[in-house]
Protein backbone atom coordinates (compact mmCIF):
# COMPACT_ATOMS: atom_id res chain seq x y z
CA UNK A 1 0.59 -80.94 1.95
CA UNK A 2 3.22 -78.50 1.10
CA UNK A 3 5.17 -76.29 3.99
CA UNK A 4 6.43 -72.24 2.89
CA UNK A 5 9.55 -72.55 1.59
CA UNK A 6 10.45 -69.40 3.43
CA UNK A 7 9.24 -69.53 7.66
CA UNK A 8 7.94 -73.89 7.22
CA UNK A 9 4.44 -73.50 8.06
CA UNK A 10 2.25 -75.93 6.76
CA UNK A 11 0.20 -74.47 4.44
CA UNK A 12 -3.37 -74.40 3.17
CA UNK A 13 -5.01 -75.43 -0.59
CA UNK A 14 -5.91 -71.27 -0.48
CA UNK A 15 -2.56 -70.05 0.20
CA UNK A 16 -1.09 -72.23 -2.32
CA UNK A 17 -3.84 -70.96 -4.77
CA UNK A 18 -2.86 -67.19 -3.50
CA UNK A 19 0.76 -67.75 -3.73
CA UNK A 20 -0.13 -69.39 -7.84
CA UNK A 21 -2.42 -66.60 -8.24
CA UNK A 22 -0.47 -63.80 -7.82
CA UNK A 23 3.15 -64.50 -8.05
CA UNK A 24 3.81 -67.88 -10.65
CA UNK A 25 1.27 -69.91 -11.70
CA UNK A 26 3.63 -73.20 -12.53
CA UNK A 27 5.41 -72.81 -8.95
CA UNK A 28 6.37 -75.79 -7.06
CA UNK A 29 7.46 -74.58 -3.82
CA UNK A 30 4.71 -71.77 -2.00
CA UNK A 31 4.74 -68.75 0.83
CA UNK A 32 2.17 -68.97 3.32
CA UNK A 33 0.09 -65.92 3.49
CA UNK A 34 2.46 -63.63 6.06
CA UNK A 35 5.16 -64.13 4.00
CA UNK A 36 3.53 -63.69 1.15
CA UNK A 37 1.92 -60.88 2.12
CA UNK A 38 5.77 -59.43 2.74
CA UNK A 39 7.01 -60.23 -0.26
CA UNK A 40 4.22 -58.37 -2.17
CA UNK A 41 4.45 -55.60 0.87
CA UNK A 42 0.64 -55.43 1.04
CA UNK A 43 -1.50 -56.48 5.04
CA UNK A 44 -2.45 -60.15 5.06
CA UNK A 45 -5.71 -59.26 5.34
CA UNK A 46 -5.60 -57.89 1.79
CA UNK A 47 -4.77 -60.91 0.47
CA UNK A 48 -7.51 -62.28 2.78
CA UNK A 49 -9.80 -59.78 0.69
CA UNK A 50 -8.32 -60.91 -2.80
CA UNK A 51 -8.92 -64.75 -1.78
CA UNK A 52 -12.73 -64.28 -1.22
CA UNK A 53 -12.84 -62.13 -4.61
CA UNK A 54 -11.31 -65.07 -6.39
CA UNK A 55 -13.55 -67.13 -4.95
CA UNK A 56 -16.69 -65.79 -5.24
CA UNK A 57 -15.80 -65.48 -9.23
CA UNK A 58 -15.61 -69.47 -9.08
CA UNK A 59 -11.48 -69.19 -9.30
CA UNK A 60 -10.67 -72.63 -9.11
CA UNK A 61 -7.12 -72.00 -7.46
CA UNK A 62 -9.58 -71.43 -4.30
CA UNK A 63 -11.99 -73.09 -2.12
């Protein structure tokens, strides 16, 4: 599994997805979802929100 390129924490197949989602969808190197959630200056649990969204729409960057 990949680690955020930015703090090292292991990350998970949704914050990958999140990171693809809303930032580059061809990325190779991720944020985890605090850092992520700075760089896009919006509250983790936002992107929280945005995840469940996705994947109640059947996204398939999400499971």
């Amino acid at each position: 599994m990949s680690a955020c390129f930015q703090c090292g924490k292991e990350l998970t197949y949704n914050e990958i997805g999140a990171f693809k989602k809303f930032v580059n969808r061809g990325a190779s190197e991720f944020l985890c979802k605090s850092c992520l959630a700075r760089r896009l200056d919006v509250p983790v649990e936002l992107i929280d929100q945005k995840i469940e969204h996705f994947k109640q729409q059947g996204c398939t960057l999400f499971i």
